[in-house]
N, C-alpha and C. Protein backbone atom coordinates (compact mmCIF):
# COMPACT_ATOMS: atom_id res chain seq x y z
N UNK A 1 118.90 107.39 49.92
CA UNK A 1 119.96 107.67 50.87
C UNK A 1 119.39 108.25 52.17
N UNK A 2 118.10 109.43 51.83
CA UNK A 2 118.03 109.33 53.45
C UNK A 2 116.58 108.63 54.02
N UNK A 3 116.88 107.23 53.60
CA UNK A 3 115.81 106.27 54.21
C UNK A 3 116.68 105.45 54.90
N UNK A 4 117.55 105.34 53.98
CA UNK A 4 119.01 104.86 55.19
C UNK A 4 119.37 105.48 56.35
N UNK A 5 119.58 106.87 56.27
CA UNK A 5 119.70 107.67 57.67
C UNK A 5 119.16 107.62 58.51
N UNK A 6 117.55 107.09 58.04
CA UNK A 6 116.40 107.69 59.00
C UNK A 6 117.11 106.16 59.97
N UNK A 7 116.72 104.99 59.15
CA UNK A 7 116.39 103.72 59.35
C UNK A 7 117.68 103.54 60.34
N UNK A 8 119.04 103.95 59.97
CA UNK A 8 120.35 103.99 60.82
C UNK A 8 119.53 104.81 61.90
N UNK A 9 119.20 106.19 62.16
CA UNK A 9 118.49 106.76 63.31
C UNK A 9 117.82 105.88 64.41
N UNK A 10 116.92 105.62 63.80
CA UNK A 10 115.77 104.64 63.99
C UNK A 10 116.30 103.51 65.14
N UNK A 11 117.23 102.64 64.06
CA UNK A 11 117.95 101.63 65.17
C UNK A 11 118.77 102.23 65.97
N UNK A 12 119.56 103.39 66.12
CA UNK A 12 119.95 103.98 66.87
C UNK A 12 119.27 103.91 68.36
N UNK A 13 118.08 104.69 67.95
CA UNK A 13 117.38 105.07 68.99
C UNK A 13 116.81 103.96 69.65
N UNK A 14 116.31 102.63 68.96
CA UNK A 14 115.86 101.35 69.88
C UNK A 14 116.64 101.18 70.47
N UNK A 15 118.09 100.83 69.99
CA UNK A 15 119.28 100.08 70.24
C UNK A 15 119.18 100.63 72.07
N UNK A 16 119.39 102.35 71.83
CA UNK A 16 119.30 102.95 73.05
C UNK A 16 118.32 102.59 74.14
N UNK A 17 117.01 102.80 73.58
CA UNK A 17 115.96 101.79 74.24
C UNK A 17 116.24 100.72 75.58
N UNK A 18 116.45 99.78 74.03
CA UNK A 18 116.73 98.13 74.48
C UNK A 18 117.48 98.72 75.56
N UNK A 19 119.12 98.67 75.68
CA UNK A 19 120.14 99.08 76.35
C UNK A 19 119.79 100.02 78.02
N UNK A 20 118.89 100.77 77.67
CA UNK A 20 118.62 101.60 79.09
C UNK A 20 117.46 100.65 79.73
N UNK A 21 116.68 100.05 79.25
CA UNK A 21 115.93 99.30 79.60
C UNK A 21 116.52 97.92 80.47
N UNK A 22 117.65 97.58 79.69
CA UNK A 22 118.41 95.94 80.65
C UNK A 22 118.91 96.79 81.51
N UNK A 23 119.95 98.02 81.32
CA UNK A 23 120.68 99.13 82.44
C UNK A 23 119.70 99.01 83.91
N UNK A 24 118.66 99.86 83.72
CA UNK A 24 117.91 100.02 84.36
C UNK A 24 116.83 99.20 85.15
N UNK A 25 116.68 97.79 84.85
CA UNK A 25 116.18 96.47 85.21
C UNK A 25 117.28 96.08 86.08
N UNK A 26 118.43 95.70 85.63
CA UNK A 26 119.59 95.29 86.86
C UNK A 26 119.89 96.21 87.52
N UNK A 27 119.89 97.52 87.41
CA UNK A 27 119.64 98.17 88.81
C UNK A 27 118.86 97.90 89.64
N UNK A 28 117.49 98.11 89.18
CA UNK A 28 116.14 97.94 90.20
C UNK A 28 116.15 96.77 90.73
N UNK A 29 116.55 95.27 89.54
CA UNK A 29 116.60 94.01 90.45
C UNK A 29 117.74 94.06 91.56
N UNK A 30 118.92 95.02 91.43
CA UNK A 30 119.83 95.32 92.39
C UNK A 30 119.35 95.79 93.73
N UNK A 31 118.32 96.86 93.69
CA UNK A 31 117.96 97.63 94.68
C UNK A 31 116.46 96.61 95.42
N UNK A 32 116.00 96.15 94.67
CA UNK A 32 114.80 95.33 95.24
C UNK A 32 115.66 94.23 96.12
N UNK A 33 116.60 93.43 95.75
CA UNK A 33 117.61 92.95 96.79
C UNK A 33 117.80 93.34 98.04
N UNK A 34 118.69 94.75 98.04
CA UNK A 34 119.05 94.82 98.86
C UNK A 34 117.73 95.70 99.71
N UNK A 35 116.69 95.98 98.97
CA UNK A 35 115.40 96.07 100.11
C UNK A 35 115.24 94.98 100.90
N UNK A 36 115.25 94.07 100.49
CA UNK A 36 114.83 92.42 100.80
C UNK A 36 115.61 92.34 101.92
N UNK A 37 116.97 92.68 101.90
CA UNK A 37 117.85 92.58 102.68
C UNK A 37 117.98 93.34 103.80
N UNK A 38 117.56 94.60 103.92
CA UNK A 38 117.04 95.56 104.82
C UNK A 38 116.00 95.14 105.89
N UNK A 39 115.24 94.67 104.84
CA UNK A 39 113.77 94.39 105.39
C UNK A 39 114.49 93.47 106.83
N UNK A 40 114.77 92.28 106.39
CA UNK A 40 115.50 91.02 107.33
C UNK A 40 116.30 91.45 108.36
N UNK A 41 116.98 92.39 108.23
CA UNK A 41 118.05 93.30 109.12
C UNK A 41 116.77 93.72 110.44
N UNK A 42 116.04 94.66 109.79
CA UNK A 42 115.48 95.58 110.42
C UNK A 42 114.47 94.19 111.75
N UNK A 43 113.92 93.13 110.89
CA UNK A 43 113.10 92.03 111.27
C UNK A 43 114.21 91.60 112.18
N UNK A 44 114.78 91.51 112.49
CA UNK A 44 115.63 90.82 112.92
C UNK A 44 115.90 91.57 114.14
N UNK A 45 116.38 92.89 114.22
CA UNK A 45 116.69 93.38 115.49
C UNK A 45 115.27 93.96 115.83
N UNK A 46 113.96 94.02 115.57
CA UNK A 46 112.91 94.29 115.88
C UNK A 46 112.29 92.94 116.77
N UNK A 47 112.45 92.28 116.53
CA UNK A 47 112.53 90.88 117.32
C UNK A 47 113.14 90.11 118.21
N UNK A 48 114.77 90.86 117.82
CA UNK A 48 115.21 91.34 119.09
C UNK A 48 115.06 91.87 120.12
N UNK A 49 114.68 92.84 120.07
CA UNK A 49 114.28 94.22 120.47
C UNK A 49 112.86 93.61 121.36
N UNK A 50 112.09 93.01 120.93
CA UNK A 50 110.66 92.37 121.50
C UNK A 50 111.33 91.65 122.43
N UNK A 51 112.68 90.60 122.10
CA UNK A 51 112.70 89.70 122.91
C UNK A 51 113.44 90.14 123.80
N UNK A 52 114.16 90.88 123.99
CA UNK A 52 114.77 91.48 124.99
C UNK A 52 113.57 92.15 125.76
N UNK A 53 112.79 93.17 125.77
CA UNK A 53 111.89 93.23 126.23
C UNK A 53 111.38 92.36 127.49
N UNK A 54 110.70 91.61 126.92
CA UNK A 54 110.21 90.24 127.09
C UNK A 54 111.11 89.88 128.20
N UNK A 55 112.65 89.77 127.91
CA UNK A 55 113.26 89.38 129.17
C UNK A 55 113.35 90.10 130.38
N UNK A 56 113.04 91.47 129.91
CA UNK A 56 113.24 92.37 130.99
C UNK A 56 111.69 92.45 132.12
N UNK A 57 110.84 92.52 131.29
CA UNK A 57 109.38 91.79 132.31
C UNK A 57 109.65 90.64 132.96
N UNK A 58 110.06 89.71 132.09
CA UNK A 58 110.28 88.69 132.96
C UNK A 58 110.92 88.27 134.28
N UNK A 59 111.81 89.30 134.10
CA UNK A 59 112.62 89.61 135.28
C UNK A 59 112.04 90.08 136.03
N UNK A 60 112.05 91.16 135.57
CA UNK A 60 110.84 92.06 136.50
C UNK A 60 109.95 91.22 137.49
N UNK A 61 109.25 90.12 136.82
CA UNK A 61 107.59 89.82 137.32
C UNK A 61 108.83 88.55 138.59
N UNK A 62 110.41 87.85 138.13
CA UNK A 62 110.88 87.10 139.08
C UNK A 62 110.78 88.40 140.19
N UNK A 63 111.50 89.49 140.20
CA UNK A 63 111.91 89.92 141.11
C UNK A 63 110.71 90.32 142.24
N UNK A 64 109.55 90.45 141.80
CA UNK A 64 108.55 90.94 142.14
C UNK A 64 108.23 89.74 142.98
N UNK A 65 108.51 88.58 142.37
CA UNK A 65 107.76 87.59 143.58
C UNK A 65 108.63 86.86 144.37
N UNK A 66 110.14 87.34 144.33
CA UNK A 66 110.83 87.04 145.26
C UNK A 66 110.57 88.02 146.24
N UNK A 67 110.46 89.41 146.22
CA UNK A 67 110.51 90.63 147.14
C UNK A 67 108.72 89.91 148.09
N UNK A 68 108.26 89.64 147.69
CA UNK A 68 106.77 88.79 148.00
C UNK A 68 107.28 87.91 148.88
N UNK A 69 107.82 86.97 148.56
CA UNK A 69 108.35 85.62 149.38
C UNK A 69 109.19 85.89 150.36
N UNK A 70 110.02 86.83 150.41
CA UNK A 70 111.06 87.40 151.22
C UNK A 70 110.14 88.28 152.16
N UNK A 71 108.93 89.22 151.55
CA UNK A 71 108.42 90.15 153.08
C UNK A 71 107.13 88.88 153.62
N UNK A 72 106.89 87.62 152.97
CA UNK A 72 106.14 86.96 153.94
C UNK A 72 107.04 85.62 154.51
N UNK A 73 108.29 85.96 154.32
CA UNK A 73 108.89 84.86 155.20
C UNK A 73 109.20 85.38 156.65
N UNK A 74 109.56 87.20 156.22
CA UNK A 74 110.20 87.85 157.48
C UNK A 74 109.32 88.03 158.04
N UNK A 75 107.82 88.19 157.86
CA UNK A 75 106.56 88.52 158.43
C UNK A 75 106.47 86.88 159.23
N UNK A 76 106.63 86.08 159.12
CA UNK A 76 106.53 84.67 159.89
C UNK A 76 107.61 84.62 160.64
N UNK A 77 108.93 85.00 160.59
CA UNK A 77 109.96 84.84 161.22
C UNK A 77 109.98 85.97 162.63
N UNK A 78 108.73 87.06 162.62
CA UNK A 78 108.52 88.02 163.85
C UNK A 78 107.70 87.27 164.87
């Protein structure tokens, strides 16, 4: 009788095991997701963020060589 108890114990305690083990796997595969998903977010407006940049030099380097073209046109027009 108490080899039965133990053995009822016993599977008890795998049962628990097993059970926190799948619990705890679909969490983590939950949370590794939505890392994944973060990650892409963050990639995304970081690349933004570059390319905006990027437009703003660009501008920059137009405006720079219009202000150029404009003081050597008025410099010919004296």
């Amino acid at each position: 009788m108490n080899i039965n108890f133990e053995l009822f114990d016993a599977g008890y305690i795998l049962s628990g095991f097993i059970l926190a083990t799948i619990f705890y796997t679909f969490i983590i595969s939950n949370l590794k997701k939505e890392i994944k998903i973060i990650k892409r977010q963050y990639e995304k407006k970081s690349i933004g963020a570059d390319d905006s940049s990027l437009r703003v030099k660009t501008l920059e380097n137009k405006i720079a060589t219009l202000e150029a073209a404009l003081k050597k046109q008025m410099e010919n027009n004296q």
